[in-house]
Each structure stands twice: as structure tokens, then as C-alpha cells.
C-alpha atoms as a PDB file:
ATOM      1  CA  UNK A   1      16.569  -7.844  -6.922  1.00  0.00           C
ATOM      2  CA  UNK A   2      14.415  -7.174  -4.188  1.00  0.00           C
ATOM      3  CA  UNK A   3      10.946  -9.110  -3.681  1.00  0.00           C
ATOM      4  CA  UNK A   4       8.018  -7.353  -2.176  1.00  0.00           C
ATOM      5  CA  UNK A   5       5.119  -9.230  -0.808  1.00  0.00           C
ATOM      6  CA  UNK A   6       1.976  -8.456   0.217  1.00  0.00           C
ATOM      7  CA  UNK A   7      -1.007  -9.768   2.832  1.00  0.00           C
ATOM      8  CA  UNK A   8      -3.696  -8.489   4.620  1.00  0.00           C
ATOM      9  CA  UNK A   9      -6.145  -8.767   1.348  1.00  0.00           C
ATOM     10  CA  UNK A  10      -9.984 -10.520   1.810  1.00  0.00           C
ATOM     11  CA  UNK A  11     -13.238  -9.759   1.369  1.00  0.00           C
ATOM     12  CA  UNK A  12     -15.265  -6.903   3.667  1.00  0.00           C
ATOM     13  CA  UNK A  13     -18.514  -5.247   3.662  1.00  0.00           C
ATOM     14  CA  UNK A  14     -18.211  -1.888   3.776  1.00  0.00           C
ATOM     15  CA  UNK A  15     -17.655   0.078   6.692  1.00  0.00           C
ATOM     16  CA  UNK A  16     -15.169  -2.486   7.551  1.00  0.00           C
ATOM     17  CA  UNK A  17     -11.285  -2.640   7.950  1.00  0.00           C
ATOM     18  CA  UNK A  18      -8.609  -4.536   6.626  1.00  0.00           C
ATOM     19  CA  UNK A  19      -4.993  -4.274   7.283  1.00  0.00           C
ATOM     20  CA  UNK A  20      -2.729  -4.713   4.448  1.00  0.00           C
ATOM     21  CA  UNK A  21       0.847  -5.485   4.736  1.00  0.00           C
ATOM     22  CA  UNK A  22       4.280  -5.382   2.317  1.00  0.00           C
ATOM     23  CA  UNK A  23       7.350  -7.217   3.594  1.00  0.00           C
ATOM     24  CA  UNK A  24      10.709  -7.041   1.617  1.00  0.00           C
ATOM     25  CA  UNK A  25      13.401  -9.377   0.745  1.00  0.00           C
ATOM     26  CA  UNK A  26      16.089  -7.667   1.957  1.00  0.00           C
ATOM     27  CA  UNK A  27      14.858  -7.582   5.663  1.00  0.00           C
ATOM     28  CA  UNK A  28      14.975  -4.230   5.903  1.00  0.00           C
ATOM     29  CA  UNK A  29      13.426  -0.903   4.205  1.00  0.00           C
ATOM     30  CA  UNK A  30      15.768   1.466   5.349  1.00  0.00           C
ATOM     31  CA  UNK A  31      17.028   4.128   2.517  1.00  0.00           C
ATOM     32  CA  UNK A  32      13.343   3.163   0.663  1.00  0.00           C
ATOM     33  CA  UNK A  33      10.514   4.556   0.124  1.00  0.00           C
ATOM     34  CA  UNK A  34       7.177   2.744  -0.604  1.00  0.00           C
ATOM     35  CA  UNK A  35       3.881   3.201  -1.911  1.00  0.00           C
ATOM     36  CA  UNK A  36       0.343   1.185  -2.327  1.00  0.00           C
ATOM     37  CA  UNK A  37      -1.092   1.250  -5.352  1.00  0.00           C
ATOM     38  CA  UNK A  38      -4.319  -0.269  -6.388  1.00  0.00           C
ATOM     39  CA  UNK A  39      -6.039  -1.175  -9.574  1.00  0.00           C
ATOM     40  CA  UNK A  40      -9.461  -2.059 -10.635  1.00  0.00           C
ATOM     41  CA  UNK A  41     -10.638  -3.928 -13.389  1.00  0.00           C
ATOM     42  CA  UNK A  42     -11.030  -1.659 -16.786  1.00  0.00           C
ATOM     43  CA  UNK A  43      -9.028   1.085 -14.536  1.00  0.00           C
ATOM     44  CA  UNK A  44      -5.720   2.602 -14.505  1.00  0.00           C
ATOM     45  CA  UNK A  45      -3.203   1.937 -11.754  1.00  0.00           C
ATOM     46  CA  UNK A  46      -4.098   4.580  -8.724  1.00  0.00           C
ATOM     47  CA  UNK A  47      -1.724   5.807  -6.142  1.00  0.00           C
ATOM     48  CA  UNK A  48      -3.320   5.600  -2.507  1.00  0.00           C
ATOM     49  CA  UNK A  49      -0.570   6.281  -0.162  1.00  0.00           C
ATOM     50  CA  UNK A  50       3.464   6.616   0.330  1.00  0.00           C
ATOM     51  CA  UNK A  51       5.923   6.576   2.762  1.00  0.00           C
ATOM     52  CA  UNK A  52       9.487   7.785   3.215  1.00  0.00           C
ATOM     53  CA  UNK A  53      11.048   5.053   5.923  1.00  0.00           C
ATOM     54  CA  UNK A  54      13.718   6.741   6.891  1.00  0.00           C
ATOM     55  CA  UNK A  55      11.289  10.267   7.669  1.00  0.00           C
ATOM     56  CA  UNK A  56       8.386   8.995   8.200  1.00  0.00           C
ATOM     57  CA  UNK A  57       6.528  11.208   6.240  1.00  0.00           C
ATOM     58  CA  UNK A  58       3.566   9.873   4.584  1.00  0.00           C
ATOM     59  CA  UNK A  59       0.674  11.497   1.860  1.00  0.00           C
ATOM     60  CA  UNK A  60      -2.439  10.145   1.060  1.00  0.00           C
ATOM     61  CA  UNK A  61      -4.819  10.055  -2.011  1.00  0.00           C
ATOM     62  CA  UNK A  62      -7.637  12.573  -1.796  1.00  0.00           C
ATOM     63  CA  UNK A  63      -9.893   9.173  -2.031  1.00  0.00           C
ATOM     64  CA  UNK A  64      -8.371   7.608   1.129  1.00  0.00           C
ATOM     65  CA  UNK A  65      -7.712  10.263   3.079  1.00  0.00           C
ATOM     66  CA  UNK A  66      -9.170  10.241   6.588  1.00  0.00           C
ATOM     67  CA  UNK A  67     -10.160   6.973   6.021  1.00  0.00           C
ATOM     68  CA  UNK A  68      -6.533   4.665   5.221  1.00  0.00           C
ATOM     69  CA  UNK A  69      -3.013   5.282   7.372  1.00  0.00           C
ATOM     70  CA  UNK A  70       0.187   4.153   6.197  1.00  0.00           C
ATOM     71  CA  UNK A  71       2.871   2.943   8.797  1.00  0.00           C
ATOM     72  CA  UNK A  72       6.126   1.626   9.022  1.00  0.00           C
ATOM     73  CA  UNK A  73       6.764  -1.562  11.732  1.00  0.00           C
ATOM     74  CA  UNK A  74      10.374  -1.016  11.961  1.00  0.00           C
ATOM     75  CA  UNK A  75      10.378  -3.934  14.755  1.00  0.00           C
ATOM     76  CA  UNK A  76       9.147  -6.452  12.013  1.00  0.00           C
ATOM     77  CA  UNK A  77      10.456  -3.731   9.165  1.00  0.00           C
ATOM     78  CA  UNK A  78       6.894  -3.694   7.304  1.00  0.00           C
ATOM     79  CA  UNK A  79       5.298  -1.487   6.116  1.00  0.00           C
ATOM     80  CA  UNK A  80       1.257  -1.918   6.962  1.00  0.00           C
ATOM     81  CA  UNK A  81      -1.839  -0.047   5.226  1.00  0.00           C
ATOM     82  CA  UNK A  82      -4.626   0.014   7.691  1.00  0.00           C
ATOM     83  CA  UNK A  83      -7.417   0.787   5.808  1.00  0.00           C
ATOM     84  CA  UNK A  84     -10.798   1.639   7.804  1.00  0.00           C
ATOM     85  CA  UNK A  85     -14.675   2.677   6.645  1.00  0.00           C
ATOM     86  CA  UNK A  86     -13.862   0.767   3.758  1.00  0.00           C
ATOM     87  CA  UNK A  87     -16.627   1.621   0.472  1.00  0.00           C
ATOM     88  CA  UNK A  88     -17.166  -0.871  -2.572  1.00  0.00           C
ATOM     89  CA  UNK A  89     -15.023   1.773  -4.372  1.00  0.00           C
ATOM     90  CA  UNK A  90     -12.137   0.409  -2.729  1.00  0.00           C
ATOM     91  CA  UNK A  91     -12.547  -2.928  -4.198  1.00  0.00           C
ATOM     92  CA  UNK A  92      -9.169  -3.051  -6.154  1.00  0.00           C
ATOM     93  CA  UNK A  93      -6.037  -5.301  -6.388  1.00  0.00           C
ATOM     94  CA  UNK A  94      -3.382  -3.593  -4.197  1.00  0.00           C
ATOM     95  CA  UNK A  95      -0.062  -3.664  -4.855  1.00  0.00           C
ATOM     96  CA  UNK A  96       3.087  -2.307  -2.775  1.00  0.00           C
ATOM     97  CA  UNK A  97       6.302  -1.029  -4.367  1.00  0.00           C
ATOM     98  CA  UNK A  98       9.591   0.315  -3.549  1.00  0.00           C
ATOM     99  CA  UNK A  99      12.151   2.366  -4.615  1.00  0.00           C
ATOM    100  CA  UNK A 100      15.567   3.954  -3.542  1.00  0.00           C
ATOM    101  CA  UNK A 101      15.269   7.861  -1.677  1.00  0.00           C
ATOM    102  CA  UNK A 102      11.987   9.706  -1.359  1.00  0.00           C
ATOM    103  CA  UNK A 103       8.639   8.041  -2.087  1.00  0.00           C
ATOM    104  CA  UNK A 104       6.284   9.141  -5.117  1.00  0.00           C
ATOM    105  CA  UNK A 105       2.750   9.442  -6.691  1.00  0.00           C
ATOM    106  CA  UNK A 106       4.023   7.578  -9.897  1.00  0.00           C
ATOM    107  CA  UNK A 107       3.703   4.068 -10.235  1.00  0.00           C
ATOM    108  CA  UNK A 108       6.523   4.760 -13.111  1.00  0.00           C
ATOM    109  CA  UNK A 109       8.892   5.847 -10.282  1.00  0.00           C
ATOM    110  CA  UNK A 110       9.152   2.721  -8.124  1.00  0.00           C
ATOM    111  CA  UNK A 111      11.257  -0.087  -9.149  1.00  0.00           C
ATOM    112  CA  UNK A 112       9.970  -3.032  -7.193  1.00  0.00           C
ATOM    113  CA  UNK A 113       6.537  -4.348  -7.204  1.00  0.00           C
ATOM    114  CA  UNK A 114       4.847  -7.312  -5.046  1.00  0.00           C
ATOM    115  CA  UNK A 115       2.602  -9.428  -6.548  1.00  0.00           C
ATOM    116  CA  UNK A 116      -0.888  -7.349  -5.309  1.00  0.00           C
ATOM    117  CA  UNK A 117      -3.251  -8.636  -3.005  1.00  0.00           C
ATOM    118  CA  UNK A 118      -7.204  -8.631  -3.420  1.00  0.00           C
ATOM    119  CA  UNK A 119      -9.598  -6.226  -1.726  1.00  0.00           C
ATOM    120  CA  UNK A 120     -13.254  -6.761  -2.022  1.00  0.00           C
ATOM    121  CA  UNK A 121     -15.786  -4.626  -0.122  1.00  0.00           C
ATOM    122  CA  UNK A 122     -19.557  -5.729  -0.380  1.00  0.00           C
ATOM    123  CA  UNK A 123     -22.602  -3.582   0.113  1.00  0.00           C
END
């Protein structure tokens, strides 16, 4: 099966930037696709942003946009969220998953899941 892992996660105050990054098992995301997710407490799961590795092409939730980028490293074949003017909104557990093909908005469509890493942003 393959094992996704995240890092990057801490605590920020806002208007500051983390960098979050998923890492797979297999070395290599080539033929995936992969989204973050987050999820706060009492909240349902909430896409943030996806992209296709082998395109490139990347979308963004309305919430992020502007704000987030999603990248793929293929030198170190991760894929990083860079996540800037960061608001106490934000504060979530993030979570990166994969699947086989295109990337999604549903959580129900991806296969693979990392463990989530914790994002806190103060005020």
C-alpha cells in the first residue's frame, strides 16, 4: 500500500507562513494525483488544494486562494503546500492524500491518506 507522510506543521501567528510537505512510499508520485485536506475540530474534512503530477495543474479552495500554492519537487518527488498570510481560520489538522489519474475535490476519491500534521495560527 502506499504510505503518505506529512511535515512542515507548527504553530504561527497569523500573517505568517508555513510550508507543509507529503512524501510517499513509493519514491515517486508519478501517474498520482494529490490533494491537502484539512480538518478542524467539530468540522467536516475541507479540500484546500490538488495537484495532477504528471500536468502540473493545480486548483485551489476559494478560502486559500491567493494566499496557499501547491507544488510538486520532482528532484526530491514531494509534493510541498506553501501556505502564506496565514489567519486563525487556518488552524486545522492537514492531511495529504493520493490517488491513481487526475486529482479531486473529494476526500472520498483519494485512496491514500498520511497521518495529518498540525497547523496552529495565533492572533
Amino acid at each position: 500500500q502506499v504510505q503518505l507522510v506529512e511535515s512542515g506543521g507548527g504553530l504561527v501567528q497569523a500573517g505568517g507562513s508555513l510550508r507543509l510537505s507529503c512524501a510517499t512510499s513509493r519514491g515517486t508520485f508519478n501517474n498520482y494525483a494529490i490533494g491537502w485536506f484539512r480538518q478542524a475540530p467539530g468540522k467536516e474534512r475541507e479540500f484546500v488544494a490538488r495537484i495532477t503530477w504528471s500536468s502540473g495543474y493545480s486548483n485551489y479552495a476559494d478560502s486559500v486562494k491567493g494566499r496557499f500554492t501547491i507544488s510538486r519537487d520532482s528532484g526530491q518527488n514531494t509534493v510541498n503546500l506553501q501556505m502564506n498570510s496565514l489567519k486563525p481560520e487556518d488552524t486545522a489538522v492537514y492531511y495529504c492524500a493520493a490517488r491513481r489519474g487526475v486529482s479531486s475535490v473529494d476526500s472520498i476519491a483519494y485512496n491514500y491518506w498520511g497521518q495529518g500534521t498540525q497547523v496552529t495560527v495565533s492572533s
